[in-house]
PDB file of N, CA and C in Angstrom:
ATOM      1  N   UNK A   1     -12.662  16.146  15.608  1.00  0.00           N
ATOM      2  CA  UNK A   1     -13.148  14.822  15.252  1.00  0.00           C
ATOM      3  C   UNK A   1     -12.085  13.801  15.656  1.00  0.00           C
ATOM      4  N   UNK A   2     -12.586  12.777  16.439  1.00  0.00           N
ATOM      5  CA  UNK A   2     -11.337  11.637  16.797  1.00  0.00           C
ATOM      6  C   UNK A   2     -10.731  11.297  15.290  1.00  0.00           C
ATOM      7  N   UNK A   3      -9.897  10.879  15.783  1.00  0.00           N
ATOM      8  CA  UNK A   3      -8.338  10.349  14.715  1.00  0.00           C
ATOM      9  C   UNK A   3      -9.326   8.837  13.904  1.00  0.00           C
ATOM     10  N   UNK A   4     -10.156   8.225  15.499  1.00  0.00           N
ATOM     11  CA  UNK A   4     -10.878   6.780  14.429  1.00  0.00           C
ATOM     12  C   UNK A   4     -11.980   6.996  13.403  1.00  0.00           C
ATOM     13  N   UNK A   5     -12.744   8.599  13.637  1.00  0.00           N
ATOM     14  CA  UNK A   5     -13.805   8.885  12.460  1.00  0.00           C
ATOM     15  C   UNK A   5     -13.363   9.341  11.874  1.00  0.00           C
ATOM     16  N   UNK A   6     -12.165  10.293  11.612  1.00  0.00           N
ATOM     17  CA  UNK A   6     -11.142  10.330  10.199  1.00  0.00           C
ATOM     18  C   UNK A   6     -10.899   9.266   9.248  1.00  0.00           C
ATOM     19  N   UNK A   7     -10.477   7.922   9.952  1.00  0.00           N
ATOM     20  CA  UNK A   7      -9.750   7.173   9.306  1.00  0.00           C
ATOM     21  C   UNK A   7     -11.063   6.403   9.030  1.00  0.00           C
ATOM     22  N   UNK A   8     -12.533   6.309   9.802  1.00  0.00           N
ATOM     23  CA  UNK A   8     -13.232   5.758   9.198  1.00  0.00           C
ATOM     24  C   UNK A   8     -13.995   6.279   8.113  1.00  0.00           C
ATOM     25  N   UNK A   9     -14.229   7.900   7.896  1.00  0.00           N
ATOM     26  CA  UNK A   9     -15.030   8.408   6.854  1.00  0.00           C
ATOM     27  C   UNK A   9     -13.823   8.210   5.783  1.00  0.00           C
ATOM     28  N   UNK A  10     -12.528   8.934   5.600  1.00  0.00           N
ATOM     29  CA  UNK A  10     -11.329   8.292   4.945  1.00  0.00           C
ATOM     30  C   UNK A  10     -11.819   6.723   4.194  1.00  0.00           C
ATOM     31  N   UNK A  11     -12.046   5.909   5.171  1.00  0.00           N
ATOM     32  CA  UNK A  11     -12.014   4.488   4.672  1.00  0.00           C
ATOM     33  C   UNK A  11     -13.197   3.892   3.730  1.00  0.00           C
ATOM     34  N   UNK A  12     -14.195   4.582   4.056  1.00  0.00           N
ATOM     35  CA  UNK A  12     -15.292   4.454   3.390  1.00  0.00           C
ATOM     36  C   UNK A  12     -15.564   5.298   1.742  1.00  0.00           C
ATOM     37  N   UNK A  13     -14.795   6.406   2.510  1.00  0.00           N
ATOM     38  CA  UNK A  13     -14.947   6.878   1.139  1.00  0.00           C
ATOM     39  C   UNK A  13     -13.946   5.986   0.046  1.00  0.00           C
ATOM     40  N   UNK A  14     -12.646   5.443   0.246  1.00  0.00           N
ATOM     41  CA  UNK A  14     -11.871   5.012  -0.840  1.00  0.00           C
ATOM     42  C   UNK A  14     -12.465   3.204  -0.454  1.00  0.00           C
ATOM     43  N   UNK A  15     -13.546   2.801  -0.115  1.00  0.00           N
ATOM     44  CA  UNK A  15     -14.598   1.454  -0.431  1.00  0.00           C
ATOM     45  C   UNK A  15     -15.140   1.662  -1.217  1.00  0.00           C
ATOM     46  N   UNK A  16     -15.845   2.907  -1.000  1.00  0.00           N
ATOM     47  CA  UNK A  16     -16.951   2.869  -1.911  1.00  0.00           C
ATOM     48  C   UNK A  16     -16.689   3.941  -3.041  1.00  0.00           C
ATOM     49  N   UNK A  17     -15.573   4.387  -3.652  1.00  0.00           N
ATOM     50  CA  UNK A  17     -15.164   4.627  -4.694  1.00  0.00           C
ATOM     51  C   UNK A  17     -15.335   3.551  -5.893  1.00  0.00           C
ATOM     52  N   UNK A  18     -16.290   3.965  -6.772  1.00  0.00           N
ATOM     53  CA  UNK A  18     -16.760   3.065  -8.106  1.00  0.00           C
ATOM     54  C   UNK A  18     -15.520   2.221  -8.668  1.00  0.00           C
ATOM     55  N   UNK A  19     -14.301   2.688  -8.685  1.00  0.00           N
ATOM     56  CA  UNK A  19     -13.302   1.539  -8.989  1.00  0.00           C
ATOM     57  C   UNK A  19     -12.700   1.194  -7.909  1.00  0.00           C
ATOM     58  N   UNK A  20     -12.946   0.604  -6.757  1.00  0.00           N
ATOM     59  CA  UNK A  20     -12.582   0.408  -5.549  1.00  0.00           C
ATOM     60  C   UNK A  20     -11.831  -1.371  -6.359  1.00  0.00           C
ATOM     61  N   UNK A  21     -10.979  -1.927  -6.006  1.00  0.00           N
ATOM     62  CA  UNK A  21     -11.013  -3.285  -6.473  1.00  0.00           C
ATOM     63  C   UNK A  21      -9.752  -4.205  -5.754  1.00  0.00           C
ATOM     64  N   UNK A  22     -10.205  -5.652  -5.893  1.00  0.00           N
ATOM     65  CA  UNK A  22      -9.292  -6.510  -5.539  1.00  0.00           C
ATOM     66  C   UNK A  22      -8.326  -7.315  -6.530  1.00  0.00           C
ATOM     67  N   UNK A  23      -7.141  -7.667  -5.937  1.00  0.00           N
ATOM     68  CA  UNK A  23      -6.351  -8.959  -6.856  1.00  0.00           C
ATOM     69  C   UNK A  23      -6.184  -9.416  -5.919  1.00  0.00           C
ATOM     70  N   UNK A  24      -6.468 -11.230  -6.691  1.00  0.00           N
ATOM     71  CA  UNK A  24      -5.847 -12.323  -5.866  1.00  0.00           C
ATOM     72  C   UNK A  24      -4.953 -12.996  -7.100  1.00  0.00           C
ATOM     73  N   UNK A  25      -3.894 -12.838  -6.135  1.00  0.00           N
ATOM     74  CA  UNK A  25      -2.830 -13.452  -6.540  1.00  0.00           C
ATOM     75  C   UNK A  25      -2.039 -14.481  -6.135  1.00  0.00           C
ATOM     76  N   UNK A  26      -1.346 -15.360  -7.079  1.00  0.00           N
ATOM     77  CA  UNK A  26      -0.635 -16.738  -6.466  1.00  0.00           C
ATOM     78  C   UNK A  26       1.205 -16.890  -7.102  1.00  0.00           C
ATOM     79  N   UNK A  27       1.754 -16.639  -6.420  1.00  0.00           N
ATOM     80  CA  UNK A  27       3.319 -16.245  -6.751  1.00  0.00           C
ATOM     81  C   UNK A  27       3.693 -17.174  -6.918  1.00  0.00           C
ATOM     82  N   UNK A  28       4.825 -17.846  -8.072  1.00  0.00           N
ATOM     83  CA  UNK A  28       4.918 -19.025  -7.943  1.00  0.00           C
ATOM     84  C   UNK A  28       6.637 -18.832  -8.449  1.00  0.00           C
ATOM     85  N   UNK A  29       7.568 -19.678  -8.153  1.00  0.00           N
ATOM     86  CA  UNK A  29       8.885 -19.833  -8.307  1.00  0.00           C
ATOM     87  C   UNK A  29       9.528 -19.743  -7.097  1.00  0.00           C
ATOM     88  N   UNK A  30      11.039 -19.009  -6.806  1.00  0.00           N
ATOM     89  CA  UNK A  30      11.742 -19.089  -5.149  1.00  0.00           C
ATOM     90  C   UNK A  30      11.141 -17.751  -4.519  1.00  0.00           C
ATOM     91  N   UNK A  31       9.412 -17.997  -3.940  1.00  0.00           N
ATOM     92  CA  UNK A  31       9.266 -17.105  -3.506  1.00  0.00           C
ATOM     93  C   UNK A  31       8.926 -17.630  -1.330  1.00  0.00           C
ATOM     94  N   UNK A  32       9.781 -18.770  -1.282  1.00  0.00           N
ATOM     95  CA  UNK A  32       9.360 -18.564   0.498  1.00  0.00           C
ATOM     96  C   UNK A  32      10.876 -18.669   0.733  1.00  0.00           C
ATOM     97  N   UNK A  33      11.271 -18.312   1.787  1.00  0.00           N
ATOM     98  CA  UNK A  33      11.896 -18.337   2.171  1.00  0.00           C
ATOM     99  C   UNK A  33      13.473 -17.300   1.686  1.00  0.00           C
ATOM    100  N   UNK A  34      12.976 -16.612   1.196  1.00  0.00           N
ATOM    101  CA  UNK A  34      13.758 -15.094   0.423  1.00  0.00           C
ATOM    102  C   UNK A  34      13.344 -13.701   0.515  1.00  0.00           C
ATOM    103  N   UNK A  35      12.523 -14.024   1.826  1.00  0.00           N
ATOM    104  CA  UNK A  35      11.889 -12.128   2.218  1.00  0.00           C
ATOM    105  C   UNK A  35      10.903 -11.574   0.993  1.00  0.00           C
ATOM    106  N   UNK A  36      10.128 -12.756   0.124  1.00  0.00           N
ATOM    107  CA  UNK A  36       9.189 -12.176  -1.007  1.00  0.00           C
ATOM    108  C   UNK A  36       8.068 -11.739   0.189  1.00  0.00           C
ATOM    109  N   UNK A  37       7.426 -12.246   1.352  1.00  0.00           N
ATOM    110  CA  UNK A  37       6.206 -11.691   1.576  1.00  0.00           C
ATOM    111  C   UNK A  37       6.691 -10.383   2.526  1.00  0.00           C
ATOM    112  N   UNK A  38       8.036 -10.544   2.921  1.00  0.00           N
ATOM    113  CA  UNK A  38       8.130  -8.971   3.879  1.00  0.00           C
ATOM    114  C   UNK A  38       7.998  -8.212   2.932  1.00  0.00           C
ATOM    115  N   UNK A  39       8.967  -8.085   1.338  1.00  0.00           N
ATOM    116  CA  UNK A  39       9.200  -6.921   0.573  1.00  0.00           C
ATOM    117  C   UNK A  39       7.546  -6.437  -0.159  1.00  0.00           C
ATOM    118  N   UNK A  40       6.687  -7.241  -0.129  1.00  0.00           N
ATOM    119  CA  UNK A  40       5.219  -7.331  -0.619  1.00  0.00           C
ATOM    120  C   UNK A  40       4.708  -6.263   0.931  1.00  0.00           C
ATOM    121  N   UNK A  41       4.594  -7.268   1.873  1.00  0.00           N
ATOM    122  CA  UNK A  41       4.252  -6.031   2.899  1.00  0.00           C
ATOM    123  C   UNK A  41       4.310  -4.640   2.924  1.00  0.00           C
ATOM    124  N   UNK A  42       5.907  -4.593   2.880  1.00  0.00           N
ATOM    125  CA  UNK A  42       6.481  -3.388   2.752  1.00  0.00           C
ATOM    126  C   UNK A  42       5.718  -2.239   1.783  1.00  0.00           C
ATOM    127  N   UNK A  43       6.154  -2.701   0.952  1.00  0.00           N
ATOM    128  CA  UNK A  43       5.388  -2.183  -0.121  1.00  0.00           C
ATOM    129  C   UNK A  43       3.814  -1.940  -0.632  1.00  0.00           C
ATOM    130  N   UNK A  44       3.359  -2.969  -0.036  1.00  0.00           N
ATOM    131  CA  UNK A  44       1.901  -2.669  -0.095  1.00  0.00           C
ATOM    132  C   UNK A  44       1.478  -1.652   1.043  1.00  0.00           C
ATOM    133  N   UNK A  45       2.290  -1.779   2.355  1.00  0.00           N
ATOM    134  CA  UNK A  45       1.582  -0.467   3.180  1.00  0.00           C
ATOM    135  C   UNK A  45       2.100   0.338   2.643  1.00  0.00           C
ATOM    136  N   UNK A  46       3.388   1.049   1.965  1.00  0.00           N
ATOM    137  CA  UNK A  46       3.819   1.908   1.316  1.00  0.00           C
ATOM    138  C   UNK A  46       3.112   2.798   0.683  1.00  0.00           C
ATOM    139  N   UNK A  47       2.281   2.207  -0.475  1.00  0.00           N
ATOM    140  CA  UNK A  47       1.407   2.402  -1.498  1.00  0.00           C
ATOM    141  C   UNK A  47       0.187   2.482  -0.614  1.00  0.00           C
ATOM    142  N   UNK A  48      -0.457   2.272   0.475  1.00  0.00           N
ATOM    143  CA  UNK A  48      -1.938   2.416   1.637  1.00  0.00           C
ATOM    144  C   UNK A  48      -2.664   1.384   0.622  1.00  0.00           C
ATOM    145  N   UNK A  49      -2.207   0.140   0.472  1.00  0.00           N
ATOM    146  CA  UNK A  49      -2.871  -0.623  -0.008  1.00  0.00           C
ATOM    147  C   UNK A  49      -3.329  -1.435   1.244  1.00  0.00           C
ATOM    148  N   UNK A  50      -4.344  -2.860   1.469  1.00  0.00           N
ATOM    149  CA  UNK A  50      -4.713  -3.020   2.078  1.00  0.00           C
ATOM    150  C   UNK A  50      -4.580  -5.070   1.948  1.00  0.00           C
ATOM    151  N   UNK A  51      -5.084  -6.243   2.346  1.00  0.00           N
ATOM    152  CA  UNK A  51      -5.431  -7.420   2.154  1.00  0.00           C
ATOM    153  C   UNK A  51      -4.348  -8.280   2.728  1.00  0.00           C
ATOM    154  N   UNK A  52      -4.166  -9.329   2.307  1.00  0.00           N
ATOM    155  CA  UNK A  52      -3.105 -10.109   3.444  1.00  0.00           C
ATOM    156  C   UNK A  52      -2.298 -10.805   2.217  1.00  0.00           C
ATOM    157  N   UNK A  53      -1.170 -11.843   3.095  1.00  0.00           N
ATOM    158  CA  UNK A  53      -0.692 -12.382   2.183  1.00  0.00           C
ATOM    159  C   UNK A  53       0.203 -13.468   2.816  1.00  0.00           C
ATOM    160  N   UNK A  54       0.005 -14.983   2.344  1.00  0.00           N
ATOM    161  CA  UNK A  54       0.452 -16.030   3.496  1.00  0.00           C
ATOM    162  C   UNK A  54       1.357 -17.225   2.258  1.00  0.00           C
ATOM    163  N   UNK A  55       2.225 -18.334   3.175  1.00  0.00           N
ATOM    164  CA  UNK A  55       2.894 -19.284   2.270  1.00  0.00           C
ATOM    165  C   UNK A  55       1.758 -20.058   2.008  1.00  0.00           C
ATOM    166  N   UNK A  56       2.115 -20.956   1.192  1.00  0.00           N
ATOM    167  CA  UNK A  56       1.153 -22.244   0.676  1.00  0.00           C
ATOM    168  C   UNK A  56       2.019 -23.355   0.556  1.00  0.00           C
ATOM    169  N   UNK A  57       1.486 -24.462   1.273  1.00  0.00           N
ATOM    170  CA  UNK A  57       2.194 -25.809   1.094  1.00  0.00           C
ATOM    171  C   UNK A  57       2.823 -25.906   0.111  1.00  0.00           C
ATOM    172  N   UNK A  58       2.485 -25.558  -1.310  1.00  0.00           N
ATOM    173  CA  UNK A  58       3.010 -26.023  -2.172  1.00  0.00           C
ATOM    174  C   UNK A  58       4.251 -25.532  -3.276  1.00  0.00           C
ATOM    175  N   UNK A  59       4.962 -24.246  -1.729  1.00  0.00           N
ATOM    176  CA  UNK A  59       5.841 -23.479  -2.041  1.00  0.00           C
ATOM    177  C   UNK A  59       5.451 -22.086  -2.752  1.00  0.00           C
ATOM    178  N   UNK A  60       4.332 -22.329  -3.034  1.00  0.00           N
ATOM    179  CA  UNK A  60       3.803 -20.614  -3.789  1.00  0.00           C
ATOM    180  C   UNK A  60       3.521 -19.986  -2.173  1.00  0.00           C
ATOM    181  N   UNK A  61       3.069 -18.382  -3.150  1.00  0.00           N
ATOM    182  CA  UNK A  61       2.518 -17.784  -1.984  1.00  0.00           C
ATOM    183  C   UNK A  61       1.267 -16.896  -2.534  1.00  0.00           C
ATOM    184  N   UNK A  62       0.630 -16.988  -1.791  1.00  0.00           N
ATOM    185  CA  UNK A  62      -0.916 -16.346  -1.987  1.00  0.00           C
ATOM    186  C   UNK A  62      -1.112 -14.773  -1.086  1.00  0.00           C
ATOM    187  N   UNK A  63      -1.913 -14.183  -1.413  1.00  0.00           N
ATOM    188  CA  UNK A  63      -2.750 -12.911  -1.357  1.00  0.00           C
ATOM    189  C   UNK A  63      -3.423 -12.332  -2.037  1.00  0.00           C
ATOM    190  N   UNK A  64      -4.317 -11.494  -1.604  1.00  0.00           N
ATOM    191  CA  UNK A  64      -5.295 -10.772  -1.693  1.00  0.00           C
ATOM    192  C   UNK A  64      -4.740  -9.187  -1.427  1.00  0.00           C
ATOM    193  N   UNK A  65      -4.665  -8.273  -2.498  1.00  0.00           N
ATOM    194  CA  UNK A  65      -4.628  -7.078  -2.042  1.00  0.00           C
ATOM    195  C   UNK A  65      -5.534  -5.999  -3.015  1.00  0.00           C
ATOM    196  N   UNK A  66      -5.926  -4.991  -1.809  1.00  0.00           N
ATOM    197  CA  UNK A  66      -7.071  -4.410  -2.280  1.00  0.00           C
ATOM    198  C   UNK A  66      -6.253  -2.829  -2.396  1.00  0.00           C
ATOM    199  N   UNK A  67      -7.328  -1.887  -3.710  1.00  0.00           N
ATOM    200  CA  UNK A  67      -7.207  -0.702  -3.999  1.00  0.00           C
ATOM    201  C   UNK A  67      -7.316  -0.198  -5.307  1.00  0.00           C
ATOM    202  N   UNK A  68      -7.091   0.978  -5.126  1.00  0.00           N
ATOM    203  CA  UNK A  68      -7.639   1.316  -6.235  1.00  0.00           C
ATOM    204  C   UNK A  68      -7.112   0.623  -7.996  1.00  0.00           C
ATOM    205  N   UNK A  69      -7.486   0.531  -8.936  1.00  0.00           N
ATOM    206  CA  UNK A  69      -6.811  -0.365 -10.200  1.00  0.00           C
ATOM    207  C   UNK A  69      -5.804   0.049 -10.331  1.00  0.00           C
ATOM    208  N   UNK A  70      -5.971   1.673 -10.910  1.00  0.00           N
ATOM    209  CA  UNK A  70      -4.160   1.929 -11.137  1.00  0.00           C
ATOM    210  C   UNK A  70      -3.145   1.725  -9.901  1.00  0.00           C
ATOM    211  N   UNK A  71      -3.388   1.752  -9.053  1.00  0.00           N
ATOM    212  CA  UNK A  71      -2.365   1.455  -7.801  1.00  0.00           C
ATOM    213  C   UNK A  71      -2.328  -0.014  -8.001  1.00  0.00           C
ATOM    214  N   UNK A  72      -3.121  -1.100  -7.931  1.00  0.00           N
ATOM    215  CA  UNK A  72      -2.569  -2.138  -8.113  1.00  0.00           C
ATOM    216  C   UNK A  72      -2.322  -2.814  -9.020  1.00  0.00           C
ATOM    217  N   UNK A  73      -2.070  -2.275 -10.694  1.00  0.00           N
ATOM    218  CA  UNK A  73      -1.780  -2.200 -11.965  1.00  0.00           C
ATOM    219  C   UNK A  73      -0.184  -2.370 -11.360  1.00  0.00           C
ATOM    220  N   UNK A  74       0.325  -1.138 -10.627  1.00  0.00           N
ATOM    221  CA  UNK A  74       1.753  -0.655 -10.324  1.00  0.00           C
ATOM    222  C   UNK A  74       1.997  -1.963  -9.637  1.00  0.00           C
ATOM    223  N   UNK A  75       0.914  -2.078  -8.340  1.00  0.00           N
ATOM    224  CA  UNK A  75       1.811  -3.421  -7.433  1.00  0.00           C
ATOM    225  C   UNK A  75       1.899  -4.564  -7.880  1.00  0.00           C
ATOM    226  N   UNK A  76       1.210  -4.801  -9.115  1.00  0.00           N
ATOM    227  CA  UNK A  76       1.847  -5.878  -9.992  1.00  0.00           C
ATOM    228  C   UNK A  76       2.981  -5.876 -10.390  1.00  0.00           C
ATOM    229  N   UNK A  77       3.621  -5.454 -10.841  1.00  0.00           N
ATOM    230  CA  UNK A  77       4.980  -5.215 -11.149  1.00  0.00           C
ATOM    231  C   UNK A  77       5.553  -5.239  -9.805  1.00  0.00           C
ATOM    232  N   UNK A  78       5.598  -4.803  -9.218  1.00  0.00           N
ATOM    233  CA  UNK A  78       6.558  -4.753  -8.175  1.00  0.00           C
ATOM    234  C   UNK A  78       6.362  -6.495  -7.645  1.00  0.00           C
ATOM    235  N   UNK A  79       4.891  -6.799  -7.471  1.00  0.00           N
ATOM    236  CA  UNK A  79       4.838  -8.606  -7.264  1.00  0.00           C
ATOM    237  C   UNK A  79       5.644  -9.558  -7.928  1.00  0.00           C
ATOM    238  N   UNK A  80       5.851  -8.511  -9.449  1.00  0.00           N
ATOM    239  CA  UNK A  80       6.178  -9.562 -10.343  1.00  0.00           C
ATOM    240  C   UNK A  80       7.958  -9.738 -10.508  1.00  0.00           C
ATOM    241  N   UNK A  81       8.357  -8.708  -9.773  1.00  0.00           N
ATOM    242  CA  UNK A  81      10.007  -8.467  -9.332  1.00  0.00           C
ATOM    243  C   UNK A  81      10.182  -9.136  -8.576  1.00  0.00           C
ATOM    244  N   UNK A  82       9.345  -8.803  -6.946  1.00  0.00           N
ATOM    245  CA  UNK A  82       9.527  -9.272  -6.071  1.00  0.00           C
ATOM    246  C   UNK A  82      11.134  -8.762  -5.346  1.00  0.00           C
ATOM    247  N   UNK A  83      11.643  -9.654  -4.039  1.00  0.00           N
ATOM    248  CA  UNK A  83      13.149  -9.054  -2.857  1.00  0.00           C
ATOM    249  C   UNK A  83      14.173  -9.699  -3.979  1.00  0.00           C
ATOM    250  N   UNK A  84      14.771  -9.114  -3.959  1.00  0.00           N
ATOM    251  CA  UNK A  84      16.430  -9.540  -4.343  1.00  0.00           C
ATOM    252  C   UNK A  84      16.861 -11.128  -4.525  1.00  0.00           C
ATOM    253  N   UNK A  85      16.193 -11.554  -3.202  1.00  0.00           N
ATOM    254  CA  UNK A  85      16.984 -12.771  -3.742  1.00  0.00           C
ATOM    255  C   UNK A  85      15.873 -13.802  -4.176  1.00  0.00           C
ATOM    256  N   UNK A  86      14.266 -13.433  -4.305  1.00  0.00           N
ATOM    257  CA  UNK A  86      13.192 -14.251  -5.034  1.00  0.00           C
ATOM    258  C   UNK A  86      13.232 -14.349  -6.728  1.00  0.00           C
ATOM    259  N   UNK A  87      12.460 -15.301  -6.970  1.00  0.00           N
ATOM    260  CA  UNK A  87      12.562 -15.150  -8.666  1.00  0.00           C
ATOM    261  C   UNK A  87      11.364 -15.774  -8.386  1.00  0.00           C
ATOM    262  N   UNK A  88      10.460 -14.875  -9.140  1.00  0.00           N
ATOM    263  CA  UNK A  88       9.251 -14.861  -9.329  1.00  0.00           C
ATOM    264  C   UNK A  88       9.052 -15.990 -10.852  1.00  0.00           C
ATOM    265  N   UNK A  89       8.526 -16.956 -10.971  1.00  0.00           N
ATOM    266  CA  UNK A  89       8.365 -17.840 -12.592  1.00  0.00           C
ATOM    267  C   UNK A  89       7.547 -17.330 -12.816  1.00  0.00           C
ATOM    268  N   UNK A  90       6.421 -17.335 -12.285  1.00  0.00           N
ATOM    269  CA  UNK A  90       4.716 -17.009 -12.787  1.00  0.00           C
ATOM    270  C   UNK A  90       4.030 -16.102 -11.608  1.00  0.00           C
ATOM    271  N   UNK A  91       3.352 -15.423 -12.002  1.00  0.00           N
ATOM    272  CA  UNK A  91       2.186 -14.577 -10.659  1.00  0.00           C
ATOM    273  C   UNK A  91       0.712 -14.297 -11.625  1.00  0.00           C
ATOM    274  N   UNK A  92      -0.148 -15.343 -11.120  1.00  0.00           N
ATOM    275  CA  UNK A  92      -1.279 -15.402 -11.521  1.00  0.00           C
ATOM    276  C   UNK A  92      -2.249 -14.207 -10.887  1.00  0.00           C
ATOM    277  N   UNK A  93      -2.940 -13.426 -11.599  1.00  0.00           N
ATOM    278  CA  UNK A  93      -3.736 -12.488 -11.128  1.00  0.00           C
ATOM    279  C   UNK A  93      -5.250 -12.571 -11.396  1.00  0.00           C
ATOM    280  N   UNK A  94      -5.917 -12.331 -10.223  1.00  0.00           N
ATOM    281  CA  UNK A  94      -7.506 -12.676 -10.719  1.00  0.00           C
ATOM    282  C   UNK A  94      -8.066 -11.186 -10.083  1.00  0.00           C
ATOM    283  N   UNK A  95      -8.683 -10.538 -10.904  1.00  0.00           N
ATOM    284  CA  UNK A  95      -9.493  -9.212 -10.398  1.00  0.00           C
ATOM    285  C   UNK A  95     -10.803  -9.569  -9.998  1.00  0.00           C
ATOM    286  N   UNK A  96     -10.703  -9.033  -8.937  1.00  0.00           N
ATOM    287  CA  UNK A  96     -12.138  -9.148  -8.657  1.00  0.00           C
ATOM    288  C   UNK A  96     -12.866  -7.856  -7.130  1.00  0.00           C
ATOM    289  N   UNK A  97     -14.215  -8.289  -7.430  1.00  0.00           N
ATOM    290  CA  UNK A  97     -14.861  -7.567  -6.380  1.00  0.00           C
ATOM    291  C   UNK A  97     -14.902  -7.502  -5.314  1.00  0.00           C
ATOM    292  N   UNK A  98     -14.030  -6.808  -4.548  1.00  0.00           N
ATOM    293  CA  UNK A  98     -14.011  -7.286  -2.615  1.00  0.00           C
ATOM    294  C   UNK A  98     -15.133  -7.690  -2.435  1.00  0.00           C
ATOM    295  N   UNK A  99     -15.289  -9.180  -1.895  1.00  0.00           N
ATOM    296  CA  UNK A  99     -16.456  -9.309  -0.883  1.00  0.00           C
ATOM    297  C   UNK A  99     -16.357  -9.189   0.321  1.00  0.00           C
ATOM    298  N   UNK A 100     -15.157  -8.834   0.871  1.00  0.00           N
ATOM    299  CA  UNK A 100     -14.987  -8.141   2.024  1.00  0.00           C
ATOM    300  C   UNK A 100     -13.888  -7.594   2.456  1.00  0.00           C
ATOM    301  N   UNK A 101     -14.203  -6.767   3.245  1.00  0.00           N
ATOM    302  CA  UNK A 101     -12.907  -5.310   3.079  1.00  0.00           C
ATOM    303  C   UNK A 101     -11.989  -5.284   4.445  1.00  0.00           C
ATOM    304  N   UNK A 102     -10.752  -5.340   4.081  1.00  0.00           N
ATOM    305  CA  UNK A 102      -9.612  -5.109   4.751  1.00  0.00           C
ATOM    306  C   UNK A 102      -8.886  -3.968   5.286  1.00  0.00           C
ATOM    307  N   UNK A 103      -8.897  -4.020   6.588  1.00  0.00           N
ATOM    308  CA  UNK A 103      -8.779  -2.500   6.793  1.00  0.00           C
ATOM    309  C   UNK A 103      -7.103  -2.418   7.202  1.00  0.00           C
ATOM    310  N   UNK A 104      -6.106  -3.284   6.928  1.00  0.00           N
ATOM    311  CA  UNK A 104      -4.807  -3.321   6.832  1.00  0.00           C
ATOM    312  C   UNK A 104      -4.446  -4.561   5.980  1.00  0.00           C
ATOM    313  N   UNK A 105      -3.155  -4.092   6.006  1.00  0.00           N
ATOM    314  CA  UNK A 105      -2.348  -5.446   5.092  1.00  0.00           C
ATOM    315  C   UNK A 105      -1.713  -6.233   6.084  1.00  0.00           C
ATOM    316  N   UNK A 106      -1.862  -7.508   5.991  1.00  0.00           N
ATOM    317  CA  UNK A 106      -0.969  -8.776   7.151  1.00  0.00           C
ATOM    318  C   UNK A 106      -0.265  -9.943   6.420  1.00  0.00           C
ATOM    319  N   UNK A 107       0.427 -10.548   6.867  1.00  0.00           N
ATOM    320  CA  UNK A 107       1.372 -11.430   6.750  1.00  0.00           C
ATOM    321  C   UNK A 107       0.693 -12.671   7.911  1.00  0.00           C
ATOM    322  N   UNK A 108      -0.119 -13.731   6.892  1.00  0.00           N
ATOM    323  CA  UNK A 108      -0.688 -14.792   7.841  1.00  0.00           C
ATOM    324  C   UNK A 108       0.477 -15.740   7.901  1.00  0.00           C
ATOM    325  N   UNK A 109       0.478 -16.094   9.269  1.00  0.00           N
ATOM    326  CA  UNK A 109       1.415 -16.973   9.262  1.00  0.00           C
ATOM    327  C   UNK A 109       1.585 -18.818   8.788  1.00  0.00           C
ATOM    328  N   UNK A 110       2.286 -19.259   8.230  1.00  0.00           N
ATOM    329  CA  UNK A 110       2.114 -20.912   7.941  1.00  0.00           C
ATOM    330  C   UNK A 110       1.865 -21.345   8.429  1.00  0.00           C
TER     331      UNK A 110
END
């Protein structure tokens, strides 16, 4: 079987897993410009999590990352640490239902 219908029966099956789920989240304190969205990257492909994650004018930073609850129960915490030299004040979390599915994690650019 090619390597792409692996990764697509693979992919479908952990979509359409009954707790399949999203967080959107909004990071707020010294999180641009301190390696908060590489160490989020990092870590979210780490974990085969999936959704993106970009700056916001207004010095926060936003994303969307998808998977299963208890896995992103964990990547909360790790959001809420964040790189070494970020300090996270607040990280707002909203659960919700993918309305559409991400088949990697990215770093949109400003």
């Amino acid at each position: 079987m090619p390597h792409s219908t692996v990764f697509l029966n693979y992919f479908n099956t952990v979509y359409n897993h009954p707790m399949f789920s999203e967080i959107y989240c909004i990071a707020q304190g010294k999180v641009q410009r301190v390696g908060y969205r590489d160490f989020v990257e990092r870590y979210v492909k780490e974990c085969g999590l999936t959704g993106w994650i970009k700056n916001r004018e207004d010095g926060s930073v936003e994303m969307v990352i998808q998977g299963i609850p208890d896995d992103l129960k964990i990547c909360i915490e790790a959001l809420n640490q964040g790189s070494v030299l970020a300090k996270v004040d607040s990280l707002a979390v909203d659960w919700r239902t993918p309305a559409k599915l991400y088949g990697e994690f990215q770093v949109i650019s400003s």
